[in-house]
Protein backbone atom coordinates (compact mmCIF):
# COMPACT_ATOMS: atom_id res chain seq x y z
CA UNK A 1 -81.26 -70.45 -81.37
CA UNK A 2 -81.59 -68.03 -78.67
CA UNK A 3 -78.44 -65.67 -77.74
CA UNK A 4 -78.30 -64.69 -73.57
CA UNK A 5 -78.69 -60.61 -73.23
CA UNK A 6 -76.39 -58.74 -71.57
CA UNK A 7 -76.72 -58.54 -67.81
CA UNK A 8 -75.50 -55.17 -66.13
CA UNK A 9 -73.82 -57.22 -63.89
CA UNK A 10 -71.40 -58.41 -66.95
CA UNK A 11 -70.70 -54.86 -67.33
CA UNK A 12 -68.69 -54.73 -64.32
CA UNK A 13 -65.55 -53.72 -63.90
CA UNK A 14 -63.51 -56.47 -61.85
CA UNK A 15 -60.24 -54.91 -59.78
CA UNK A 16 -57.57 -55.96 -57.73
CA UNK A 17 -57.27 -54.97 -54.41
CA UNK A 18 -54.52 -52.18 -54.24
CA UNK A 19 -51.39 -53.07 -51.82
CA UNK A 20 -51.25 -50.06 -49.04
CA UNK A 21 -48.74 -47.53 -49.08
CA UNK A 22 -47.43 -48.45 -45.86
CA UNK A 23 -43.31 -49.96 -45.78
CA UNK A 24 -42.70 -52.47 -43.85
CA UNK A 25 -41.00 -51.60 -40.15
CA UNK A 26 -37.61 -53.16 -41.11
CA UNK A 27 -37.11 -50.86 -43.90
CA UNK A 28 -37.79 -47.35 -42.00
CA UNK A 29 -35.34 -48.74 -39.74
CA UNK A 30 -32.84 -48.81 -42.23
CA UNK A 31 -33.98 -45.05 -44.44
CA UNK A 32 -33.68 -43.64 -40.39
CA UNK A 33 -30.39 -44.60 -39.64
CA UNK A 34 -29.26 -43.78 -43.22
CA UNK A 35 -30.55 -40.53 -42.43
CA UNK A 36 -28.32 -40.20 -39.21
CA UNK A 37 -25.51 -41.05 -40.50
CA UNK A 38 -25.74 -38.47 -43.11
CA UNK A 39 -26.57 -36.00 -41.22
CA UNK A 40 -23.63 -37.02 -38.94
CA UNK A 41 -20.92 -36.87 -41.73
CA UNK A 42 -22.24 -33.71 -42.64
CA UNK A 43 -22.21 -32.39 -39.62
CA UNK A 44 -18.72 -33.31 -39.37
CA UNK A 45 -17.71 -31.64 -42.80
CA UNK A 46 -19.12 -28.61 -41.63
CA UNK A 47 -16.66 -28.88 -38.68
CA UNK A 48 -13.97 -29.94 -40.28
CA UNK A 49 -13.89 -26.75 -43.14
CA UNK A 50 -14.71 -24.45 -39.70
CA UNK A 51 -11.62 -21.69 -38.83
CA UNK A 52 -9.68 -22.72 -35.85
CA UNK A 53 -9.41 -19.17 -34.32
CA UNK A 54 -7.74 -17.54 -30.79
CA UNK A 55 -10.57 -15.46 -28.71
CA UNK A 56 -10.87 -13.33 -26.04
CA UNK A 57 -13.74 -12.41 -23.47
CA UNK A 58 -15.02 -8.64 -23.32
CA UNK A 59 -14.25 -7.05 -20.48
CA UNK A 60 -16.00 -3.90 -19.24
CA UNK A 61 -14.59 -1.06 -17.67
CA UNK A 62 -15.72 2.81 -16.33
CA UNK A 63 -14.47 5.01 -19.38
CA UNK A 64 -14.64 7.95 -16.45
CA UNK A 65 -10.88 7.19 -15.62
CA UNK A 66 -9.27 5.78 -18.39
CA UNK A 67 -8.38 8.81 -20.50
CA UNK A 68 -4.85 9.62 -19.92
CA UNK A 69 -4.08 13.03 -19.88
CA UNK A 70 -0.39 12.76 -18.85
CA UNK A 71 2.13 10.33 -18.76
CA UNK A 72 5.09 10.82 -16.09
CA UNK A 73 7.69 9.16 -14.49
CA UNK A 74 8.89 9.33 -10.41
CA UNK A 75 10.53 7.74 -7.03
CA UNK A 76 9.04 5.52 -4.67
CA UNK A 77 9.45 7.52 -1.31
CA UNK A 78 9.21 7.34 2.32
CA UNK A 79 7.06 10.47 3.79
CA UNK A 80 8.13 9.07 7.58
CA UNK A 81 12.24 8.04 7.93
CA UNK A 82 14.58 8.71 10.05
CA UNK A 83 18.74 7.64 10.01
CA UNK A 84 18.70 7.28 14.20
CA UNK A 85 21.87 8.41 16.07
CA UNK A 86 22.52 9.24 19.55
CA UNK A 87 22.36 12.78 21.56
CA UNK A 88 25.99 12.35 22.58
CA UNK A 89 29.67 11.38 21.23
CA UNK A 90 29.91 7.68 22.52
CA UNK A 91 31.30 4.21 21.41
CA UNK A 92 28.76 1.20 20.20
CA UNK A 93 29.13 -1.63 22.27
CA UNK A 94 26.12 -3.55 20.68
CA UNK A 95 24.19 -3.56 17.66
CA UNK A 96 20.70 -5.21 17.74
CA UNK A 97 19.29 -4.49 14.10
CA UNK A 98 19.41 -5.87 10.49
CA UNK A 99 18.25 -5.03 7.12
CA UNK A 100 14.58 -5.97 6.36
CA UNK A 101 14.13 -6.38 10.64
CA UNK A 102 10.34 -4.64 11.34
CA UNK A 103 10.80 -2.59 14.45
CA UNK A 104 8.37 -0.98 16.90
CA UNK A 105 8.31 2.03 18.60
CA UNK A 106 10.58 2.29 21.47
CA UNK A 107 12.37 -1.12 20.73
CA UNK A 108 16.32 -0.99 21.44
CA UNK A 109 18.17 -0.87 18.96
CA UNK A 110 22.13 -0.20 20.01
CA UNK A 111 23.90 0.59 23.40
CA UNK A 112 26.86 2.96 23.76
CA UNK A 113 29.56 2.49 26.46
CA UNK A 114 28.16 3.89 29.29
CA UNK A 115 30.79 3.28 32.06
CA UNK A 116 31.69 6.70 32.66
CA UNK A 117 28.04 7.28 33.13
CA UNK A 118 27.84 4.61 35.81
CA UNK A 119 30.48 6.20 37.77
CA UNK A 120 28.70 8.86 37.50
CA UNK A 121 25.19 8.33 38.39
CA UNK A 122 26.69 6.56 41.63
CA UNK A 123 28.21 9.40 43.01
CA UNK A 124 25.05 11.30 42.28
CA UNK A 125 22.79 8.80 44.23
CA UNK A 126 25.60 8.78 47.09
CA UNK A 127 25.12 12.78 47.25
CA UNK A 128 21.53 12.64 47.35
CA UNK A 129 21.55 9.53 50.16
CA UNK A 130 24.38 12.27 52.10
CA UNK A 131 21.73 15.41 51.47
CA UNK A 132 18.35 13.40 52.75
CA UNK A 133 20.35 11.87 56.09
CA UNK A 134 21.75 15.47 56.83
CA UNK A 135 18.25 16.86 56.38
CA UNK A 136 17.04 14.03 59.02
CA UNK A 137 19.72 15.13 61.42
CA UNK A 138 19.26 19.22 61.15
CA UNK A 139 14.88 18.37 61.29
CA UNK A 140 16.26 16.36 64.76
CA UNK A 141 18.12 19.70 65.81
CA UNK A 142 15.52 21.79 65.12
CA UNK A 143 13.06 20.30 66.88
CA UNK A 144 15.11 19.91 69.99
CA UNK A 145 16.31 23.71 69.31
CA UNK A 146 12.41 24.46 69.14
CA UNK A 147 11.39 22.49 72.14
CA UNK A 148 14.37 24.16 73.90
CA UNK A 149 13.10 27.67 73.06
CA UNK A 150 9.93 27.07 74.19
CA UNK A 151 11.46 25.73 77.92
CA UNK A 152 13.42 28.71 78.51
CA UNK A 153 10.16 31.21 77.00
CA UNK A 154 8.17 29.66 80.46
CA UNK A 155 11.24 30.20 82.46
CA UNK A 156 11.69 33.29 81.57
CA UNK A 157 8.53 34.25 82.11
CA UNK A 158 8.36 33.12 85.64
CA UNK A 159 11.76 35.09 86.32
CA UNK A 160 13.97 31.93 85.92
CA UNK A 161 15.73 32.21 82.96
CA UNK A 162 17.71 34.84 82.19
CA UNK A 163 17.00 37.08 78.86
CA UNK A 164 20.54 36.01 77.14
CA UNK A 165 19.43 32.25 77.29
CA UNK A 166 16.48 33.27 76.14
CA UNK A 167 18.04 35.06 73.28
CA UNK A 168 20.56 32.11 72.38
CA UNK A 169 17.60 29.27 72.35
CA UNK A 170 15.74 31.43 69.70
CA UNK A 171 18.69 31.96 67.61
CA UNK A 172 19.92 28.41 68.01
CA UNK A 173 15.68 27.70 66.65
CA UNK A 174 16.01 30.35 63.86
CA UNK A 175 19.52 28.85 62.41
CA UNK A 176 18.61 25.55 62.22
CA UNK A 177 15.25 26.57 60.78
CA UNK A 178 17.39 28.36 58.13
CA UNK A 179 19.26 25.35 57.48
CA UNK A 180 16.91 22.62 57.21
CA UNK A 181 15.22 25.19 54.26
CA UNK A 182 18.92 24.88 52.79
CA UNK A 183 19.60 21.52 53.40
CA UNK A 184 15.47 20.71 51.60
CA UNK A 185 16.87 22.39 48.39
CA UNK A 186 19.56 20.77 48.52
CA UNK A 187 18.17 17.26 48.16
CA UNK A 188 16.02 19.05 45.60
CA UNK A 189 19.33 19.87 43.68
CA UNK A 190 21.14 16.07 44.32
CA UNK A 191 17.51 14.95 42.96
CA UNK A 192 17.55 17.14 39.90
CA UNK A 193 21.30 15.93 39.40
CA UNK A 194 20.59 12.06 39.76
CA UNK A 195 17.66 12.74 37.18
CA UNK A 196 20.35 14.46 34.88
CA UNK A 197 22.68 11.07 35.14
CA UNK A 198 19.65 8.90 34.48
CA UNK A 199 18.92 10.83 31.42
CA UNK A 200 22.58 10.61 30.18
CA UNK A 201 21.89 6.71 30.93
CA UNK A 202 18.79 6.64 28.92
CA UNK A 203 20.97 8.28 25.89
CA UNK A 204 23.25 5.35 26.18
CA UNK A 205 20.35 3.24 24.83
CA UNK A 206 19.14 3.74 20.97
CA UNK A 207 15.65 3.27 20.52
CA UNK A 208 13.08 3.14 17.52
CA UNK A 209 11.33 6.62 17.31
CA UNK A 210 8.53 4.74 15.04
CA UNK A 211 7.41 1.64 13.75
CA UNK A 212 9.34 0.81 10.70
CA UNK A 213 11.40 -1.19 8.72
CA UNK A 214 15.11 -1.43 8.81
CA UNK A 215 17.06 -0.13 5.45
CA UNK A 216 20.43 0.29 6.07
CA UNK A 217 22.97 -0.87 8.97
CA UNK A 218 25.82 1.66 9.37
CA UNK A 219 27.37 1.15 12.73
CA UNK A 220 28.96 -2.06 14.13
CA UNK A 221 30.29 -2.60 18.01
CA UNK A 222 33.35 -0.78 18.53
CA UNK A 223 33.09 1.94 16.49
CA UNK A 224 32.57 5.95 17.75
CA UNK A 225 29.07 7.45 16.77
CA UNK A 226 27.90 11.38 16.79
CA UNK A 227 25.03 13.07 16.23
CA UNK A 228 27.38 15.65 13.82
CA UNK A 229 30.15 14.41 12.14
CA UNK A 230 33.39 14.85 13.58
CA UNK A 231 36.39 13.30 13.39
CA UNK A 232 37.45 13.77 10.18
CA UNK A 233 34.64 11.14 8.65
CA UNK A 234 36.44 8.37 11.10
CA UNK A 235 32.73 8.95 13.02
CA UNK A 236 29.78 7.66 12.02
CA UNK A 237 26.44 9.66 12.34
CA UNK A 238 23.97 7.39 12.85
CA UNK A 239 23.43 3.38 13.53
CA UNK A 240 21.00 2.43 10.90
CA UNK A 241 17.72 3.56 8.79
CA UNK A 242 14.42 3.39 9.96
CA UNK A 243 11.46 3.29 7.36
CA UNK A 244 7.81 3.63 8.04
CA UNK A 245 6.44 1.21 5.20
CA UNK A 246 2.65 2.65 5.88
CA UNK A 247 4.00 6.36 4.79
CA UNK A 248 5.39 5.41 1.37
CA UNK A 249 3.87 7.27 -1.74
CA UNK A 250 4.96 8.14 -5.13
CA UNK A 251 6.88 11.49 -5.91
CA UNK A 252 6.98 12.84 -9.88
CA UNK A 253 8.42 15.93 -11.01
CA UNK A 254 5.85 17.04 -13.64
CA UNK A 255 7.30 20.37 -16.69
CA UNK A 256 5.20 22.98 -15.09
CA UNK A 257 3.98 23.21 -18.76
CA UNK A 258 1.19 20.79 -18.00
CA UNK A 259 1.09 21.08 -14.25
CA UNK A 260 -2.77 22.40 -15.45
CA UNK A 261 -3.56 18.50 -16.01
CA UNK A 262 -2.82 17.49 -12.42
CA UNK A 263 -5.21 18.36 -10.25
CA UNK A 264 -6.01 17.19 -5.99
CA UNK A 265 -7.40 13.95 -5.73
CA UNK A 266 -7.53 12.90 -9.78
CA UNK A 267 -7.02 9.22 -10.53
CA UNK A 268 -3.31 8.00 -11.29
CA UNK A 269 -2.54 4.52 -12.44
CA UNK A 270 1.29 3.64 -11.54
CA UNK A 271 3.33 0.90 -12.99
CA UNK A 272 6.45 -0.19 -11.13
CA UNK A 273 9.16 -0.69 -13.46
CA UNK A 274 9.93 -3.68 -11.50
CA UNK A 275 6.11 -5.21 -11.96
CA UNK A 276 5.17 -3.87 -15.64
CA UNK A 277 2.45 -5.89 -15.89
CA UNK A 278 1.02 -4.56 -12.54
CA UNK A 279 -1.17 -1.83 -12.76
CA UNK A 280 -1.98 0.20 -9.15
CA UNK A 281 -4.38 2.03 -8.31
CA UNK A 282 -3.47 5.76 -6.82
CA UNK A 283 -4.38 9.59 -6.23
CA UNK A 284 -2.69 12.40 -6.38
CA UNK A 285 -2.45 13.68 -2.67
CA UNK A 286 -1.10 16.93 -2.75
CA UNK A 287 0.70 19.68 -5.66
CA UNK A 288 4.03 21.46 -3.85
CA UNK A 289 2.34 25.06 -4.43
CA UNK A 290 6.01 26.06 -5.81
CA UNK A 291 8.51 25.38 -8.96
CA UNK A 292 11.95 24.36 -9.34
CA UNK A 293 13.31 27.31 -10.96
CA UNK A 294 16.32 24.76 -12.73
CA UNK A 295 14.15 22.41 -13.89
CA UNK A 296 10.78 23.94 -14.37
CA UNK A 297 9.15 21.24 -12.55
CA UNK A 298 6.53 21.23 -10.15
CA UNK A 299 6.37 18.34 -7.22
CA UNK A 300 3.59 16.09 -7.17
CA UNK A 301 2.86 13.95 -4.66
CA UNK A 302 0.65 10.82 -5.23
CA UNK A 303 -0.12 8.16 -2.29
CA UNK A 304 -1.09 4.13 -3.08
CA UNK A 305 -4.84 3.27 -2.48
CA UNK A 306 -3.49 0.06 -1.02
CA UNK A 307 -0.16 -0.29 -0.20
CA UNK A 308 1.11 -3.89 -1.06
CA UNK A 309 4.76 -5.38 0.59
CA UNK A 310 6.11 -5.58 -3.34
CA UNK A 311 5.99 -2.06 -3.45
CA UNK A 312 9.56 -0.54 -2.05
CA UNK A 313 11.41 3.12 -1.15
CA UNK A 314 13.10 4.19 -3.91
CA UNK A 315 11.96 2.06 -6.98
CA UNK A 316 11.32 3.59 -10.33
CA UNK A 317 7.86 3.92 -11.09
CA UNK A 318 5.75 5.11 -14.47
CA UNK A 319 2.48 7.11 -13.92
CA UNK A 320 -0.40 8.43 -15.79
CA UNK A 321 -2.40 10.90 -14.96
CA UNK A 322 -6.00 9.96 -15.97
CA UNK A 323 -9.17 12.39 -16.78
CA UNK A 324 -12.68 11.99 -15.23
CA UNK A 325 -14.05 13.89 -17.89
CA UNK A 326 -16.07 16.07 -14.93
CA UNK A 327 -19.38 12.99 -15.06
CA UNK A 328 -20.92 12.38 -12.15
CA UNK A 329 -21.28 8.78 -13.36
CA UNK A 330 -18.79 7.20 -15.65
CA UNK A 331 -20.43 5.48 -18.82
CA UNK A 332 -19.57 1.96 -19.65
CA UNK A 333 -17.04 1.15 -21.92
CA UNK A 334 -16.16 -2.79 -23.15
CA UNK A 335 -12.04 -3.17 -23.41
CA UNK A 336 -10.74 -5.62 -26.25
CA UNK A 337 -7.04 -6.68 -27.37
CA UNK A 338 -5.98 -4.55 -29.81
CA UNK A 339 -5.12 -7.16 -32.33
CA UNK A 340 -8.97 -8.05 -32.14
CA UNK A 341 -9.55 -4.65 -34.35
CA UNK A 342 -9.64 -5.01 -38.22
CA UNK A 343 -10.42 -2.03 -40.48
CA UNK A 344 -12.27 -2.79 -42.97
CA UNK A 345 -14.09 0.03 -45.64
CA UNK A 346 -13.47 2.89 -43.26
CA UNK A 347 -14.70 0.83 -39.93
CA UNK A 348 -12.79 -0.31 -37.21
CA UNK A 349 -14.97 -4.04 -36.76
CA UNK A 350 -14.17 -7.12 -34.79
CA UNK A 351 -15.37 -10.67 -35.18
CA UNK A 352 -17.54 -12.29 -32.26
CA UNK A 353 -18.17 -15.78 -31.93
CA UNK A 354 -22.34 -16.44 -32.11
CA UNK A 355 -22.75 -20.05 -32.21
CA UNK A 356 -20.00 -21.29 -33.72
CA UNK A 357 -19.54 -18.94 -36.25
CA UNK A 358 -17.97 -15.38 -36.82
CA UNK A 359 -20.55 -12.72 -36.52
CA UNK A 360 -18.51 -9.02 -37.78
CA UNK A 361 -19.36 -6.07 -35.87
CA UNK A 362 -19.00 -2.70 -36.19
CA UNK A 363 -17.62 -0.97 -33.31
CA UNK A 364 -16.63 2.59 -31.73
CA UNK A 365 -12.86 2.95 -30.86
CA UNK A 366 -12.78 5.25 -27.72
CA UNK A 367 -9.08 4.93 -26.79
CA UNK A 368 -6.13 2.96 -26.12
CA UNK A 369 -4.78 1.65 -23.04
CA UNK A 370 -1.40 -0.40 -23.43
CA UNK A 371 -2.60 -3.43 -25.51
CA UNK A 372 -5.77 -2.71 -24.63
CA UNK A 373 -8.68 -0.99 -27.17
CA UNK A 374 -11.68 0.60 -25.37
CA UNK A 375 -15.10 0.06 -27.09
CA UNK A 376 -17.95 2.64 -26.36
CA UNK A 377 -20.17 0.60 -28.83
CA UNK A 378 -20.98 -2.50 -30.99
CA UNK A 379 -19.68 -5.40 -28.35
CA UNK A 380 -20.90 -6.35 -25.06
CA UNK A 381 -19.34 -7.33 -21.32
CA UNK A 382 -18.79 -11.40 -21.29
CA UNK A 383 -18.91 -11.83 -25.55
CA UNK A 384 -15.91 -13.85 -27.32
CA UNK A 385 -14.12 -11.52 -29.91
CA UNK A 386 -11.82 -13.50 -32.00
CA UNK A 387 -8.27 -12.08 -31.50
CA UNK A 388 -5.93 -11.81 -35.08
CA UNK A 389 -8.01 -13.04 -37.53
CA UNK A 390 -7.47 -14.58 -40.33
CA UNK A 391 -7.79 -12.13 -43.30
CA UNK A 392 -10.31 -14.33 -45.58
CA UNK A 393 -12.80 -14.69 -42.73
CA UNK A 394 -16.06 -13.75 -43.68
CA UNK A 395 -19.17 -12.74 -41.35
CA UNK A 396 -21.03 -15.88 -41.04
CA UNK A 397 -18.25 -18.13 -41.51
CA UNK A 398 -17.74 -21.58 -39.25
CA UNK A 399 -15.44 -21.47 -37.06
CA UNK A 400 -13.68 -23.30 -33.66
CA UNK A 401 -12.20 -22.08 -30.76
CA UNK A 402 -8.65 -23.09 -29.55
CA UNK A 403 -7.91 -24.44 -26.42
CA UNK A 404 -6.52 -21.89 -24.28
C-alpha cells in the first residue's frame, strides 16, 4: 500500500480574514459627545473654584504735575465788585434788582425821588428859552442900529446929517453889539446850567457799572440812601452788590516759610469744600510781592482755567500746589486705587486680570494722590488690576470679575 507525499500546498497556513480597526459611526458619535460633556463639566469646575474679585481699569496720567509740593487752603473771590450807591443824599422810590438777577452794563437798577430836581430843571429850561428869545430881539436891534448907522454915515457925508446923530447911531450900533456878546454867553451859561440839572437827573437813576450778578439787596423803596454814611446808621450806603462772575479766582494766604514753592504760572489743583470730589484745574496768576507782617503770610492769587456756575464768591476752597519737576515733557505715569497695592517680600505688586486669571506684578510706587497710587512702572493704560484682594490669591490663580 502506497502512502500520498506531502504536497507544499498542505503546508499552508490557512487564516481568517482580520476584522478592520475601523468603529462603527454610531459609536464615535457617542465617545464625541462623551468627550463634550466632559470637557464641559470641567470647564465648569474650573469656574466654579475661580475667585470672584472687584477690579479697576488703569488709568494714565502726566506725572509732570502731580507732585504736590504744598497743600493750602483759601477764599473764593471776586477781582471785579462793586456795592453801587448814588452821588447824592436822596430817597429810593423803586427798587428793580434781586439776588441771583444777571445784570448788564448800564441796566437800571433803582430811582431816587427826583421831584425837587424836576422843579428844577424846568426853571432852568425856562431861563435858557428867556436868554435865546432876548438874544433874537437885541440881534433885531442891532441890525436896525447897524443899518441906521450906516444911513446917517451917507448923510453925513453929503452935509445932511449932523455929526451928533452921527455920533448917537454909532453908539446906539456899538451897545447893542456889546450886548448881544453878553446876552450869547449868557445862553451859554442857562445851557451849561440846564446840562447841570440833567446831570442831577441822571444821578436820580442807579445803573449797573458792569455786567454782573446780583449778591446782596440792601435798600428797599422808601428808605434814604448816601454815598457816606450819615445819619447815625438810619442811612443806607448803597442799594445792592454787583458781582462780575467772569473775574472770580482763588485767594490763599501761604507761611512765607514756603512761599519758595509757589512760583507764576505753576499748576494748582483746587477742591471746593462744597464739591470734594471735584477736582479743578488752576494757575497761580500772580504772588502779592509783599508779607503780612502779623501773620507771616504772603498773598497768592490763583485764577480757574474754566470757570464753571458751581463755583461761587466766598466759598472755602483746598489747594495744592503741584511741581513740574522743570521737564519739558512730562513722562507717563499709570494711576491705580490704592487698595489695589499689596506688599509682598519687600515689593509693592498688584494683581491684573490676563485671561481670566490673576497675573502678580511688580510695580514702581511714584506717589500718592488722595485714593489714588501713581505707577511709573509694571502696569499699563486700559489693564484690569484687581482692587482688595483676597490674601490667599496666588499668581496664576482663576478668577471672575464682579458685576460693577
Amino acid at each position: 500500500m502506497s502512502v500520498d507525499k506531502p504536497r507544499l500546498e498542505d503546508l499552508r497556513i490557512e487564516r481568517k480574514p482580520a476584522r478592520g480597526p475601523g468603529l462603527p459611526a454610531s459609536l464615535w458619535l457617542w465617545v464625541l459627545a462623551i468627550g463634550v460633556v466632559v470637557a464641559a463639566f470641567f470647564w465648569w469646575h474650573s469656574r466654579a473654584g475661580a475667585v470672584e474679585v472687584q477690579t479697576a481699569i488703569v488709568r494714565g496720567a502726566a506725572t509732570g504735575a502731580e507732585r504736590t509740593v504744598l497743600n493750602a487752603s483759601g477764599y473764593v473771590t471776586a477781582r471785579r465788585q462793586a456795592t453801587v450807591s448814588s452821588k447824592v443824599t436822596g430817597k429810593v422810590t423803586e427798587v428793580l434788582i434781586e439776588e441771583g438777577m444777571k445784570v448788564k452794563e448800564g441796566q437800571v437798577l433803582a430811582r431816587l425821588d427826583d421831584t425837587n430836581i424836576k422843579t428844577g430843571l424846568d426853571v432852568a429850561q425856562a431861563q435858557l428859552e428867556s436868554a435865546q428869545v432876548s438874544l433874537e430881539e437885541t440881534r433885531a436891534l442891532l441890525k436896525q442900529a447897524q443899518n441906521e448907522f450906516a444911513r446917517i454915515t451917507e448923510l453925513a457925508k453929503q452935509n445932511i446929517s449932523s455929526p451928533s446923530d452921527l455920533d448917537k447911531a454909532e453908539s446906539d450900533a456899538t451897545s447893542l453889539k456889546a450886548r448881544l456878546a453878553r446876552q450869547e454867553r449868557d445862553v451859554t451859561v442857562a445851557q451849561m446850567e440846564l446840562a447841570q440839572w440833567r446831570q442831577q437827573m441822571e444821578d436820580m437813576v442807579i445803573r449797573a457799572p458792569f455786567d454782573g450778578v446780583i449778591t446782596t439787596k440792601d435798600a428797599q423803596p422808601g428808605e434814604m440812601i448816601s454815598p457816606v454814611s450819615a445819619g447815625g446808621g438810619f442811612t443806607r450806603t448803597g442799594i445792592g452788590t454787583v458781582v462780575d462772575m467772569q473775574s472770580l479766582e482763588i485767594e490763599i494766604d501761604v507761611n512765607e516759610s514756603y512761599i519758595n514753592r509757589v512760583e507764576p504760572a505753576q499748576a494748582v489743583e483746587a477742591t471746593l469744600d462744597a464739591y470734594p470730589d471735584w477736582k479743578i484745574p488752576c494757575k497761580v496768576i500772580a504772588i502779592i510781592p509783599t508779607a503780612d507782617r502779623q501773620k507771616s503770610t504772603v498773598k497768592v492769587r490763583v485764577g480757574f482755567d474754566k470757570l464753571d456756575p458751581r463755583i461761587l464768591p466766598e466759598m472755602s476752597v483746598k489747594v495744592a500746589f503741584r511741581d513740574s519737576g522743570g521737564a519739558d515733557t512730562p513722562r507717563r505715569s499709570m494711576i491705580v486705587p490704592k487698595d489695589a497695592l499689596q506688599h509682598q517680600n519687600d515689593q509693592d505688586v498688584v494683581f491684573v486680570v490676563q485671561n481670566d486669571h490673576a497675573e502678580r506684578r511688580a510695580v514702581t510706587v511714584s506717589g500718592t494722590q488722595d485714593n489714588d497710587a501713581l505707577l511709573s512702572a509694571g502696569v499699563s493704560d486700559g489693564e484690569r488690576v484687581i482692587v482688595d484682594s483676597p490674601p490667599d490669591l496666588k499668581d496664576g490663580a482663576a478668577v471672575k470679575e464682579k458685576k460693577p
